[in-house]
Protein backbone atom coordinates (compact mmCIF):
# COMPACT_ATOMS: atom_id res chain seq x y z
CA UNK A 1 113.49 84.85 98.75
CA UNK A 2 111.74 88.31 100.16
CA UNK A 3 113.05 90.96 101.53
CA UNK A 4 111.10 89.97 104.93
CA UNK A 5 113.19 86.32 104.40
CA UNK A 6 116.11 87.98 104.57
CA UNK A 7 115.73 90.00 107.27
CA UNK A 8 115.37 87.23 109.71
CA UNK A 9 117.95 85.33 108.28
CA UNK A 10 121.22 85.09 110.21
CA UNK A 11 123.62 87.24 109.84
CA UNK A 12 127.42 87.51 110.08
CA UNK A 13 127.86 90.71 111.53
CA UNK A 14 131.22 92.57 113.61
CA UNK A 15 130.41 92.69 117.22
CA UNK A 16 130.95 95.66 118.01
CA UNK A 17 129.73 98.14 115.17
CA UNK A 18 129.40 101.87 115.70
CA UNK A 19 127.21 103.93 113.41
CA UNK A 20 129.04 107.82 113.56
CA UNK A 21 127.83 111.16 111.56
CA UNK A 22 126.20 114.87 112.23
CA UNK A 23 123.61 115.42 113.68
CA UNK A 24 120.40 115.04 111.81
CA UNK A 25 122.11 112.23 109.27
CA UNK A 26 120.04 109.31 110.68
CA UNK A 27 122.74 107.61 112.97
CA UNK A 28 120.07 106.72 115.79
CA UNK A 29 117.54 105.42 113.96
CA UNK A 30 119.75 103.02 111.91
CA UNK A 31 122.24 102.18 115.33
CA UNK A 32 118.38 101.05 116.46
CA UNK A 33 117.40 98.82 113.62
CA UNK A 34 120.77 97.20 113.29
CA UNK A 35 120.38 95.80 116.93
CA UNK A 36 116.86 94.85 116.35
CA UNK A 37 117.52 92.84 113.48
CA UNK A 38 120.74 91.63 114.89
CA UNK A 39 119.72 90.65 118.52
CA UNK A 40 122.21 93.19 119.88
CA UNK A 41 122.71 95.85 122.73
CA UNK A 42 122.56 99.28 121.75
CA UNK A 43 124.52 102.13 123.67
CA UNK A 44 123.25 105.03 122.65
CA UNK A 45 124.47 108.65 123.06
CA UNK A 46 121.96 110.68 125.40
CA UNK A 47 121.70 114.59 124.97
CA UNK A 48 118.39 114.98 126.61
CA UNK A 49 120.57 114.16 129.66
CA UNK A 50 123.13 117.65 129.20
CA UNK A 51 121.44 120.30 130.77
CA UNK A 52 123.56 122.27 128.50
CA UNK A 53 122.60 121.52 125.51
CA UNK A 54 119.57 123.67 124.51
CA UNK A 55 121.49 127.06 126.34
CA UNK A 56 124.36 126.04 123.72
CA UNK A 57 122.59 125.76 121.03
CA UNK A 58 120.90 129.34 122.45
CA UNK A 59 124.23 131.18 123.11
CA UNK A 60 126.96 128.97 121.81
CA UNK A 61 130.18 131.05 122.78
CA UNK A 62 128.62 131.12 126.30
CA UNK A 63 127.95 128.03 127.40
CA UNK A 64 130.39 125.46 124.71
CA UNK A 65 132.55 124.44 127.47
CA UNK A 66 129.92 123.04 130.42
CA UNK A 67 128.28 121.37 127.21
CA UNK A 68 130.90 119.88 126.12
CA UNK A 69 132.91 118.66 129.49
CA UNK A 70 129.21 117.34 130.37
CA UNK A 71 129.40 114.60 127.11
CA UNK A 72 132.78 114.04 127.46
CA UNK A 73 132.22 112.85 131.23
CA UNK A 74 128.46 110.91 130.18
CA UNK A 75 130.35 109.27 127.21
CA UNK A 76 133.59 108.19 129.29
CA UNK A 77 130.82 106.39 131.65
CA UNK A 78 129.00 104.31 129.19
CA UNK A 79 132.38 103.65 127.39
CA UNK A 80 133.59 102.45 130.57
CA UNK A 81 130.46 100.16 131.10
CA UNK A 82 130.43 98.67 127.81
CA UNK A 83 134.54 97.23 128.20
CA UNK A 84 133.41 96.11 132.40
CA UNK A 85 131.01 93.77 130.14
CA UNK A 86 131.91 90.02 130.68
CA UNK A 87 132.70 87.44 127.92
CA UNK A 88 129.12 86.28 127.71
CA UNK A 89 127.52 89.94 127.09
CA UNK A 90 125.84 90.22 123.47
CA UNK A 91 126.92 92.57 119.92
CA UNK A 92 126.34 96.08 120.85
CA UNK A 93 125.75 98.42 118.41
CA UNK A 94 126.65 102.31 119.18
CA UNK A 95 125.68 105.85 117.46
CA UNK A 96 128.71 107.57 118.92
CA UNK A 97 132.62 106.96 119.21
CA UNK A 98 134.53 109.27 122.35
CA UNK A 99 136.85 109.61 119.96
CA UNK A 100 134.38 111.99 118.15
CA UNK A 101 134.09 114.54 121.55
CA UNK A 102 137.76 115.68 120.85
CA UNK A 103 136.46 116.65 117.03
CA UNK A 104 133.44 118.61 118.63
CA UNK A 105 135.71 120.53 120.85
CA UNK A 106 138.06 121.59 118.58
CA UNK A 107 135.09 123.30 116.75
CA UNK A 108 132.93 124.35 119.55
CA UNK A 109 135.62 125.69 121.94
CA UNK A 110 138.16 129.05 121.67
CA UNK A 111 141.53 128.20 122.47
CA UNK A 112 141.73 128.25 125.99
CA UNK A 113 138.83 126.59 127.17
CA UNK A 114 140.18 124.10 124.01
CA UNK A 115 143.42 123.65 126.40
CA UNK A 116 141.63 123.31 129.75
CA UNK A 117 139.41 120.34 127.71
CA UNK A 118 142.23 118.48 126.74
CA UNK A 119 143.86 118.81 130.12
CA UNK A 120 140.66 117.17 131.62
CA UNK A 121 140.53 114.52 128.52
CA UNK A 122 144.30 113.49 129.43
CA UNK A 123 143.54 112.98 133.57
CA UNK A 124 140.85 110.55 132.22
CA UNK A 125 143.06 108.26 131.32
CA UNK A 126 140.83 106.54 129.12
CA UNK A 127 141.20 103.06 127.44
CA UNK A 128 139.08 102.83 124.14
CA UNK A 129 137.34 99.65 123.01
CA UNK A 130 138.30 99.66 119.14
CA UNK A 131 135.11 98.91 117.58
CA UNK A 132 135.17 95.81 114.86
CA UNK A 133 133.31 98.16 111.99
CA UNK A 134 132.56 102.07 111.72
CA UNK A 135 129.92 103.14 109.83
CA UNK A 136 130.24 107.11 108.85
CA UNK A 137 126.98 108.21 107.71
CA UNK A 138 127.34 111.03 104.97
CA UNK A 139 124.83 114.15 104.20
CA UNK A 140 125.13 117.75 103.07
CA UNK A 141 123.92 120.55 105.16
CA UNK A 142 121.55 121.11 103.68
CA UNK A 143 119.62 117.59 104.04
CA UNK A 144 120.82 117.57 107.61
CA UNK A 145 118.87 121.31 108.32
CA UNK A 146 115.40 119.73 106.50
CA UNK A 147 115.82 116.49 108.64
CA UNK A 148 116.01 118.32 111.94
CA UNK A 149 113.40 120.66 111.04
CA UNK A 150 111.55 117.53 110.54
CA UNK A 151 111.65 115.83 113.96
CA UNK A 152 110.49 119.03 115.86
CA UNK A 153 112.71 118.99 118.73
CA UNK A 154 112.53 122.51 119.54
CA UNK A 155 115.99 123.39 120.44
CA UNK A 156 117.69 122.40 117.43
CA UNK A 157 115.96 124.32 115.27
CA UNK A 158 117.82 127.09 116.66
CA UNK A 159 121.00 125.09 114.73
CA UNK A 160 122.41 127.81 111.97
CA UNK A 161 123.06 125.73 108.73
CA UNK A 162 126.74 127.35 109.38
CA UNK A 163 127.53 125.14 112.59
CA UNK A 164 126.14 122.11 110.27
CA UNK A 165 129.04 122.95 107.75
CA UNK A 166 131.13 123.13 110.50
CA UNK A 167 130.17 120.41 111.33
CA UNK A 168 130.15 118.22 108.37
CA UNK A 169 133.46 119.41 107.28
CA UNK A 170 134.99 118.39 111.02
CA UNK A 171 133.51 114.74 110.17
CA UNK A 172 135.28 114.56 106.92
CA UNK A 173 138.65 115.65 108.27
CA UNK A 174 138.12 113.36 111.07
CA UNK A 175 137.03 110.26 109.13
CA UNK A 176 139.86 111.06 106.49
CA UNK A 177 142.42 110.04 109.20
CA UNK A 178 140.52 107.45 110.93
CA UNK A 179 142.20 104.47 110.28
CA UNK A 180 141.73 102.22 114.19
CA UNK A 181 138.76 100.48 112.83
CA UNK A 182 137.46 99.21 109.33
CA UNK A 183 135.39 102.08 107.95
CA UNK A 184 132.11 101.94 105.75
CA UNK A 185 131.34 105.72 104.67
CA UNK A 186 127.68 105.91 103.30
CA UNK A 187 126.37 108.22 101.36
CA UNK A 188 123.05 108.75 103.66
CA UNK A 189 121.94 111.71 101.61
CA UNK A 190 118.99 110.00 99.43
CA UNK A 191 118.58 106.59 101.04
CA UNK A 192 115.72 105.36 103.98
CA UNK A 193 116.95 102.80 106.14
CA UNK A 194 114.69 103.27 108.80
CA UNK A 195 111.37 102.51 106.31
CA UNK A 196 113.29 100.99 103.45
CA UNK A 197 113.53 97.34 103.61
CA UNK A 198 115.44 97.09 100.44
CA UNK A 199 117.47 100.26 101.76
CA UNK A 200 118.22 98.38 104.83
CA UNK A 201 118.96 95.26 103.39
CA UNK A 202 121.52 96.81 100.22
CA UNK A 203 123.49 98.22 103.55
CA UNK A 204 123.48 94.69 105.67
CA UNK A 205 124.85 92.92 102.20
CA UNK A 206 127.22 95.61 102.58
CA UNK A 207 128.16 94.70 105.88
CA UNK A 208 128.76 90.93 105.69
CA UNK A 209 131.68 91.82 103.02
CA UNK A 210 133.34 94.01 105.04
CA UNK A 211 136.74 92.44 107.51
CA UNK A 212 139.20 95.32 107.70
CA UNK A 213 140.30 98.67 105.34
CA UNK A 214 137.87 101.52 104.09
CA UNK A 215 135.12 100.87 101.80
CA UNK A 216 132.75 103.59 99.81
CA UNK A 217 128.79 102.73 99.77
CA UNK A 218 126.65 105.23 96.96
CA UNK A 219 123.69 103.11 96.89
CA UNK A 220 120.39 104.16 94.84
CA UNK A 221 117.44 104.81 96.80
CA UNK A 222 114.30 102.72 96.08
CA UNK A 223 110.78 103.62 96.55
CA UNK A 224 108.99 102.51 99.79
């Protein structure tokens, strides 16, 4: 059977399946191929949206707070949509968890604008969908820098490879104490599951074994 074969082939998948990492680790990209090959709804985080974002990224002591209030609200909206959907409404497959915005504050924010945060987080009252699988893709720095560099957007080239240890380090804390969902940590560093069939296909295997507890997938890249 080829690789093609198997794409098409049904597959057993959680319903709800949220893809989770730093920025620049691929999270997008792969949250988009999943539902394509699985026939499901995406929900997709949406930064060109925060008007913040590329002042932040500019001056991030300055303007951390309106940037980050701004995704907590956006997020708590398409959360919100996604749990009004009826019994009939198809898989979705995410690239971020709110759960995550709390993380980003704690290493964006000083303390007090950290305490006025999490006095707006607790008025929102919010309910969270537990997702059937997380998948925490995994990358050093240093690959995460090259790969935004790559995709020209120009605003996050401004990014100092010291926020994306920051950042990286706040994902392994979090993800170390994650334990709400069954978790597949990847390493993402050398793999290509956006042009990789046999990339892609190593991680789906991956996914059909997977019902509940925290699993550890250090594939080998192939060529493509």
């Amino acid at each position: 059977m080829t690789t093609s074969e198997n794409l098409s082939s049904p597959i057993k998948t959680p319903d709800y399946i949220v893809v989770e990492g730093p920025i620049g680790v691929g999270k997008t990209s792969l949250t988009r191929r999943l539902a394509d090959v699985l026939g499901s709804d995406t929900l997709l985080e949406q930064p060109g949206e925060n008007p913040f974002l590329e002042r932040f990224y500019a001056a991030p002591k300055q303007f951390a707070l309106p940037t980050q209030l701004f995704f907590l609200f956006q997020r708590a909206r398409q959360i919100e949509a996604l749990k009004q959907g009826d019994m009939f409404r198809p898989s979705c497959v995410a690239d971020f968890m709110l759960e995550k915005d709390a993380m980003f504050a704690r290493t964006n924010l000083d303390d007090d604008e950290l305490r006025l945060y999490e006095q707006v987080y607790a008025q929102l009252k919010l309910e969270l969908p537990v997702p059937d699988l997380v998948i925490y893709l995994q990358a050093p720095s240093n690959v995460l820098s090259e790969r935004i560099h790559r995709r020209g957007i120009d605003y996050e080239r401004r990014i100092e490879r010291d926020y994306l240890e920051r950042l990286v380090d706040a994902y392994t804390r979090f993800f170390y104490d994650y334990h709400e969902a069954p978790l597949l940590v990847v390493n993402a560093a050398e793999i290509n599951f956006v042009d990789s069939d046999e990339d892609f296909q190593m991680l789906l295997e991956h996914i059909r074994k997977i019902r509940s507890g925290r699993h550890f997938f250090n594939p080998v890249a192939t060529a493509i």
